[in-house]
Protein backbone atom coordinates (compact mmCIF):
# COMPACT_ATOMS: atom_id res chain seq x y z
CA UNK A 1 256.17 144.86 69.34
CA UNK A 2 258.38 142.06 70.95
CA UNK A 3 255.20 140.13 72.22
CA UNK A 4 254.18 140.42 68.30
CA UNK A 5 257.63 139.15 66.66
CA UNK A 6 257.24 136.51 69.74
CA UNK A 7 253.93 135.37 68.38
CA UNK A 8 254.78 134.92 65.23
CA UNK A 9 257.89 133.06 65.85
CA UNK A 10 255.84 130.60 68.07
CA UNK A 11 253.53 130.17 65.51
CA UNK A 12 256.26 129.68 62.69
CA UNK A 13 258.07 127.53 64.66
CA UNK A 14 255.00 125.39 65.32
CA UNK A 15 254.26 125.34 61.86
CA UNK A 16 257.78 123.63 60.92
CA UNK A 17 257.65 120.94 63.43
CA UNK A 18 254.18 119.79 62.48
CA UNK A 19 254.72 119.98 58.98
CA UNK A 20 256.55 116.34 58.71
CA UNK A 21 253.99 114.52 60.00
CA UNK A 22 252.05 113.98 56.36
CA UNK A 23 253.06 110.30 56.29
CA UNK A 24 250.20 109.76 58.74
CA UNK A 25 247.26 110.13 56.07
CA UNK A 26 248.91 108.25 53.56
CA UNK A 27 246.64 105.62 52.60
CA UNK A 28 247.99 102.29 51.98
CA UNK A 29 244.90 100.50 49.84
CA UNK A 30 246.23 96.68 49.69
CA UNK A 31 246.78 97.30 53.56
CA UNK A 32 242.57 98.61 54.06
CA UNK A 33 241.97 95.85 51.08
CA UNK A 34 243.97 92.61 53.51
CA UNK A 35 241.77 93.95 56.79
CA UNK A 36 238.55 93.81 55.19
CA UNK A 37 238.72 90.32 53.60
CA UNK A 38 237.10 88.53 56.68
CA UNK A 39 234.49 91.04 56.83
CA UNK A 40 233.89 90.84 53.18
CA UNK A 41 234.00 87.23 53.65
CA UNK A 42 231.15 87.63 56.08
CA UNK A 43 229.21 89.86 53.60
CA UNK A 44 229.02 87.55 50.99
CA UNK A 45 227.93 84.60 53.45
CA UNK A 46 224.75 86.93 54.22
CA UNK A 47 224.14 87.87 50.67
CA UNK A 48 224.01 85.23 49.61
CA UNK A 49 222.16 83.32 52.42
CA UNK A 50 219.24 85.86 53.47
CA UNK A 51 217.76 83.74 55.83
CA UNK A 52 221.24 83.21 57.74
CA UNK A 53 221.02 83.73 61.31
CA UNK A 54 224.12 84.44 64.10
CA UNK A 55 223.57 81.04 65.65
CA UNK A 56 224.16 79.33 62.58
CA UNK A 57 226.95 81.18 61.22
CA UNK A 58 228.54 80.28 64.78
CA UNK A 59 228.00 76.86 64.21
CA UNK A 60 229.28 76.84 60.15
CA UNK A 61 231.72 79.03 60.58
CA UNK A 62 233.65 79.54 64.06
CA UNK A 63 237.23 81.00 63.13
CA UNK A 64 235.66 83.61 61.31
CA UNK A 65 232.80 84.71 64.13
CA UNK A 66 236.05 84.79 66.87
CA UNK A 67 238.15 86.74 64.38
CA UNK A 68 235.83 89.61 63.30
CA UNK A 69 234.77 89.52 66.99
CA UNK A 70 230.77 89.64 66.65
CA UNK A 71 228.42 89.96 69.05
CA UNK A 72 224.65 89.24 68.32
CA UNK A 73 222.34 91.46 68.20
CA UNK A 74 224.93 94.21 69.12
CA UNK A 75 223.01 97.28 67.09
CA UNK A 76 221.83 99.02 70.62
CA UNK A 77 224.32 98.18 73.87
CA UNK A 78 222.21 95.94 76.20
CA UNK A 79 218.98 95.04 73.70
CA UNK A 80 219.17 91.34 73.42
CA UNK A 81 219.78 91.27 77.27
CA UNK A 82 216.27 92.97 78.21
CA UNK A 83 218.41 95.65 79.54
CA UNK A 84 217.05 99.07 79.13
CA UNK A 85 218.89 101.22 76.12
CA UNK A 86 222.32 102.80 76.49
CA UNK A 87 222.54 101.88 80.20
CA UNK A 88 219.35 104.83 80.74
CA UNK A 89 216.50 103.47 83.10
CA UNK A 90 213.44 103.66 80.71
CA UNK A 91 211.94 105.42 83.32
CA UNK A 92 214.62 107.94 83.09
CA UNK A 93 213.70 108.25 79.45
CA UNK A 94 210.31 108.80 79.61
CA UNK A 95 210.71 111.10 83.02
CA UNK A 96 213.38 113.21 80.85
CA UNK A 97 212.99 113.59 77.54
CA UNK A 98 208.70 112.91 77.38
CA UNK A 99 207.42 111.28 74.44
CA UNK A 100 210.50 111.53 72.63
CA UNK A 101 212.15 109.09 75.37
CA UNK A 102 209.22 107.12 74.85
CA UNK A 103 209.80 106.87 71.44
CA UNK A 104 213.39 106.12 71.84
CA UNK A 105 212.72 103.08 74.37
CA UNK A 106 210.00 101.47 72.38
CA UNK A 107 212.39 101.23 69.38
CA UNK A 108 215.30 100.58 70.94
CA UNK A 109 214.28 98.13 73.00
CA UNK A 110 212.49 95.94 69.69
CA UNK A 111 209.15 97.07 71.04
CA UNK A 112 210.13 95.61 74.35
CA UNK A 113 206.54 95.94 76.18
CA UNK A 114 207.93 96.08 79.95
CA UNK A 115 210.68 99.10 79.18
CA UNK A 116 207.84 100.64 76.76
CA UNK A 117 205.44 100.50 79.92
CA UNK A 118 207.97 101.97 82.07
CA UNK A 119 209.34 104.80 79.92
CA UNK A 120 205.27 105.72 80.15
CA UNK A 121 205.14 105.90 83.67
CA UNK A 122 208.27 108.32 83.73
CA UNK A 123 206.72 110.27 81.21
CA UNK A 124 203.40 110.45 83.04
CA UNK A 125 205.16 110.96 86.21
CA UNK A 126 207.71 114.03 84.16
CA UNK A 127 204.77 115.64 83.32
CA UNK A 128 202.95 115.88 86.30
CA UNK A 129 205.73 117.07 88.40
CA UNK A 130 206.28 119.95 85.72
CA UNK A 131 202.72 120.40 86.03
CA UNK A 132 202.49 120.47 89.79
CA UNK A 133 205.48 123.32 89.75
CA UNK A 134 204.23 125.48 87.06
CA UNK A 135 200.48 125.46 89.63
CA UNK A 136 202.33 126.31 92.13
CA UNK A 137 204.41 129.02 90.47
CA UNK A 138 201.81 130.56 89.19
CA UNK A 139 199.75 130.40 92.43
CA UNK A 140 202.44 132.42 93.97
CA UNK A 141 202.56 134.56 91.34
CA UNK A 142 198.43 135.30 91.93
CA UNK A 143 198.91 135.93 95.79
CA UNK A 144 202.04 137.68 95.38
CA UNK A 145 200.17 140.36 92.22
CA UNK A 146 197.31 140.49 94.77
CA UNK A 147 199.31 141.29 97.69
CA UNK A 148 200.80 144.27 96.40
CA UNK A 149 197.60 145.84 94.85
C-alpha cells in the first residue's frame, strides 16, 4: 500500500512541476512571419524567374544566398560531388538491399552511370553469395537426411 500512495505521489508531483511549462508552444506568428521573409524573398525570385539557376542567383543576389545559407544542389548529401548517396558505397547498396539499392543509387545519384554500374555489381555479387550459401545449406541438408536413413 505505501509503494502505491508512493506512486501516486511521484506521479502527482511530476505532474505539477511540468505543468508550467505551456509557454513553450505558444506561437508567436509576426515572430515565424520576420524569419521567413528572406526565404519568401527567395520564393518569389524563382517564381517568378523559372529558368533561374543557383549560379546566377549567387551572382544577382549575394547577401541573400549567405543569409539563408544555401547550398546547391543540396536535395541528397554528396550528389553534386559524384559522391555516392548518404555516405553508402553504391556497392554497399546494391550488395544490401538488391534491386531496391539499385533503385535508390540510380535516382539518387541523377542517373549517375558509374555509381548505377557499381550498385549492379554489389547486387550481382549479394546475390550470388546468398546463392552460394543457400547450395551449400541445402547440400548439407541432402548428406546429412541421407546419412541418417
Amino acid at each position: 500500500m505505501k509503494k502505491l500512495l508512493l506512486s501516486v505521489f511521484m506521479v502527482c508531483l511530476a505532474t505539477i512541476t511540468f505543468a508550467n511549462d505551456a509557454d513553450l508552444f505558444k506561437l508567436d506568428y509576426n515572430a515565424v512571419q520576420s524569419e521567413f521573409t528572406e526565404l519568401n524573398q527567395l520564393e518569389s525570385m524563382v517564381v517568378a524567374n523559372a529558368d533561374l539557376t543557383y549560379t546566377e542567383l549567387k551572382l544577382s543576389n549575394e547577401t541573400l544566398v549567405n543569409n539563408l545559407k544555401l547550398i546547391p544542389d543540396m536535395g541528397i548529401p554528396g550528389a553534386a560531388a559524384g559522391e555516392p548517396v548518404l555516405g553508402i558505397p553504391s556497392f554497399l547498396w546494391g550488395c544490401v538491399f538488391g534491386v531496391i539499392g539499385l533503385a535508390v543509387v540510380y535516382i539518387g545519384t541523377d542517373e549517375d552511370k558509374d555509381e548505377t554500374k557499381k550498385a549492379l555489381w554489389g547486387c550481382i555479387t549479394g546475390t550470388g553469395a546468398v546463392a552460394i550459401v543457400y547450395l551449400v545449406y541445402w547440400i548439407t541438408v541432402v548428406n546429412v537426411a541421407a546419412s541418417v536413413l
